[in-house]
Protein backbone atom coordinates (compact mmCIF):
# COMPACT_ATOMS: atom_id res chain seq x y z
CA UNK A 1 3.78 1.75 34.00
CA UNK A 2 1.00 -0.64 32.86
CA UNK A 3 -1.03 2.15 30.84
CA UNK A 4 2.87 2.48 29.14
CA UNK A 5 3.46 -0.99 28.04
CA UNK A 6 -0.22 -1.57 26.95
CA UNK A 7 0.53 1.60 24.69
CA UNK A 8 3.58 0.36 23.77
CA UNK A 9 2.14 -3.13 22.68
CA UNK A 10 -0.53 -1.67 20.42
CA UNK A 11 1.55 0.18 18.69
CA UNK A 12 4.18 -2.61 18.05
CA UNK A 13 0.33 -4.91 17.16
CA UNK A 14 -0.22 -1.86 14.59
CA UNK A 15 2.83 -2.23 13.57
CA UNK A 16 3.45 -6.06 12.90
CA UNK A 17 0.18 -6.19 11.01
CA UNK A 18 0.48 -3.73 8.67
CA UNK A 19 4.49 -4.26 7.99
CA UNK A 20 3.96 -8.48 7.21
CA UNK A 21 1.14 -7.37 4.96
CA UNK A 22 3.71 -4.66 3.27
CA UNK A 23 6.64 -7.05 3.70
CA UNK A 24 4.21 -10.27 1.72
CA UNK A 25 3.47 -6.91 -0.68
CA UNK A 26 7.15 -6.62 -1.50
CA UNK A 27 7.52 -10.28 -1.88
CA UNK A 28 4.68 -10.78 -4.60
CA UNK A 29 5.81 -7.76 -6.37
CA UNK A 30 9.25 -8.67 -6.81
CA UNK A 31 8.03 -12.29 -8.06
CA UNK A 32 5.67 -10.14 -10.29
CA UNK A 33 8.73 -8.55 -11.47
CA UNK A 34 11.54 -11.04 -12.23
CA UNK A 35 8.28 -13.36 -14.01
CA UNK A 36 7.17 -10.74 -16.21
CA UNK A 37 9.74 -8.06 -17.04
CA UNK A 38 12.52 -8.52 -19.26
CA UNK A 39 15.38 -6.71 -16.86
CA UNK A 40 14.62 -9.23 -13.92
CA UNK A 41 15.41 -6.64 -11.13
CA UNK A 42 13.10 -8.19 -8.63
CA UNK A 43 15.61 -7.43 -6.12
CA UNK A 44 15.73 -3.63 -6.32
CA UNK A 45 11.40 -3.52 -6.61
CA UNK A 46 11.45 -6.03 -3.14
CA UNK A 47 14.29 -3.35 -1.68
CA UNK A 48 12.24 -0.44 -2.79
CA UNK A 49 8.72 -1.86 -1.67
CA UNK A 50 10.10 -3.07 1.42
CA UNK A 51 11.49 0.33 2.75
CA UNK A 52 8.77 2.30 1.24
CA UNK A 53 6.40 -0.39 3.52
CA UNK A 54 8.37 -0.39 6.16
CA UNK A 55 8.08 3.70 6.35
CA UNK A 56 4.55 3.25 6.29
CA UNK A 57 3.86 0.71 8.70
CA UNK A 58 5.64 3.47 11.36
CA UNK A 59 3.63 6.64 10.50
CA UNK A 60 0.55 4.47 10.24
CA UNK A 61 0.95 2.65 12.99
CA UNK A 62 1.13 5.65 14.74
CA UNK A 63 -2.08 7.36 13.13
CA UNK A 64 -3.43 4.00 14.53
CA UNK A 65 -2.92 4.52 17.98
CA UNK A 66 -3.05 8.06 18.02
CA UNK A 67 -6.85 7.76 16.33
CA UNK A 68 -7.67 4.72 18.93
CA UNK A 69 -8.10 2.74 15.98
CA UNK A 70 -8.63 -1.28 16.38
CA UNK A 71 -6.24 -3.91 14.66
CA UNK A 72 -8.98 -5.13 12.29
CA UNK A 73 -9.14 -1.45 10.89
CA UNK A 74 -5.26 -1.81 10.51
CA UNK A 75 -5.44 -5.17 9.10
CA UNK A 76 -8.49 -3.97 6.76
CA UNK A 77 -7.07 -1.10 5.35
CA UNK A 78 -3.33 -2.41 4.97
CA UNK A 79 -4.84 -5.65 3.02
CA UNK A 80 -6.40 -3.05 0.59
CA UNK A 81 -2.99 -1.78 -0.21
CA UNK A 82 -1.18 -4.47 -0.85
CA UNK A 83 -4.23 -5.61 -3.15
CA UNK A 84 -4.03 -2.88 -5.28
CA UNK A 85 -0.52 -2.88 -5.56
CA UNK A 86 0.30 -6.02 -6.37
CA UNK A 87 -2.88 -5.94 -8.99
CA UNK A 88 -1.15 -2.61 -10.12
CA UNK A 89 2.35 -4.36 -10.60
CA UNK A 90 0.68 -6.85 -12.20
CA UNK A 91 -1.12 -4.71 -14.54
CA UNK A 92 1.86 -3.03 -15.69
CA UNK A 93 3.59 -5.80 -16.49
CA UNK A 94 0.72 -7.84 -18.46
CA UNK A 95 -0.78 -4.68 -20.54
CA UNK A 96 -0.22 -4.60 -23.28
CA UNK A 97 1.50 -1.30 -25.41
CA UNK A 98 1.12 -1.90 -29.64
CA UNK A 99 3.87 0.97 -30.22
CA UNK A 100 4.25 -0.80 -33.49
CA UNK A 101 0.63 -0.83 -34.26
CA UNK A 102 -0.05 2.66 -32.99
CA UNK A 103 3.04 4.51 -35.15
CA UNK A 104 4.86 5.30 -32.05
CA UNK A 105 1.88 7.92 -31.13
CA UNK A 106 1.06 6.96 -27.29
CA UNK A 107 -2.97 6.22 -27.58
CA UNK A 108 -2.87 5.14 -24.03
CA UNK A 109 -6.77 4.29 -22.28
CA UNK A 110 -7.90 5.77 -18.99
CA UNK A 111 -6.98 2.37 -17.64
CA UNK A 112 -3.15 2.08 -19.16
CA UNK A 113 -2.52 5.72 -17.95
CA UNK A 114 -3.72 5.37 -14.56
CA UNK A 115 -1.55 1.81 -14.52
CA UNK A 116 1.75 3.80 -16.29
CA UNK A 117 1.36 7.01 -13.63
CA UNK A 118 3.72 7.37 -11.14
CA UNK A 119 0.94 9.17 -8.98
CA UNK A 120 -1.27 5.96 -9.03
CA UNK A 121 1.90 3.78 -6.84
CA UNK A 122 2.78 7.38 -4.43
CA UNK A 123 -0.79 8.12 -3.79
CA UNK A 124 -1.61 4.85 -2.71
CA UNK A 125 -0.11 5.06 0.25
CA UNK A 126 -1.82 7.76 1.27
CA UNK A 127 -5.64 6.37 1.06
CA UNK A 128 -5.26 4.14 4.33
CA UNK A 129 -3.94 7.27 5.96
CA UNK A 130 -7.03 9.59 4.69
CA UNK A 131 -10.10 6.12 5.25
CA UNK A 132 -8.77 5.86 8.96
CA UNK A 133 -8.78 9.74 9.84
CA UNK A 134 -11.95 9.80 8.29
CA UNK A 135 -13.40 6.95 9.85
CA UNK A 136 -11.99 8.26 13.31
CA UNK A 137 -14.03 11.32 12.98
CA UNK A 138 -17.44 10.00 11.95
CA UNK A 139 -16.62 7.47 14.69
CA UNK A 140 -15.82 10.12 17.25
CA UNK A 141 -19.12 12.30 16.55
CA UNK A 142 -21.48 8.89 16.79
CA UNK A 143 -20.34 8.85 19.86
CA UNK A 144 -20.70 12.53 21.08
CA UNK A 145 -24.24 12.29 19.97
């Protein structure tokens, strides 16, 4: 019964940590978004951001406890995401795109592509998911050998 509600907790600690850090995420975003864009739809980017986090914080959470992972490593690699995504948000709102200047002929840099792809926000999600399974196994043959 112990062993149960200590597994229990450190899920729910996985859980909390990475979900306020996704849930501050969603916050800053939607900020990001009524400041900067002209449709002001910061609501529907927090909605979107906060289920999309909230969906995460489960599965990882999870992956957490299921790779004996600490809360540090949870706390590390959550903090990373919501960096980049807010930076990302930010990004895409404060580029700038000379349409005018270019003729309408879509000269995008490496940088504006990766900020205007739909891949770079989807994929994101998935490097915490892919560091901590990777960690877990280099972890796990240190201390086989």
């Amino acid at each position: 019964m112990i062993k149960a509600d200590r597994m229990k907790a450190t899920i729910a600690q996985h859980f909390f940590a990475s979900c306020l850090c996704m849930f501050l995420t969603a916050i800053i975003c939607a900020y990001l978004q009524n400041k900067y864009s002209v449709d002001r739809v910061g609501i529907l980017v927090f909605a979107l951001m906060s289920i999309v986090g909230l969906v995460f914080s489960i599965t990882f959470a999870f992956l957490q406890k299921k790779l004996k992972q600490n809360i540090k490593n949870t706390v590390i690699l959550t903090s990373i995401l919501a960096i980049y995504l807010v930076l990302l948000n930010y990004f895409y709102h404060v580029q700038i795109n000379d349409y005018i200047f270019l003729g309408w002929q879509l000269k995008f840099t490496f940088l504006q592509k990766i900020i205007n792809s739909a891949y770079s926000f989807w994929l994101a999600y998935l490097v915490p998911f892919i560091i901590s399974f990777f960690y877990a196994k280099i972890h796990t043959k240190t201390l086989l050998n």
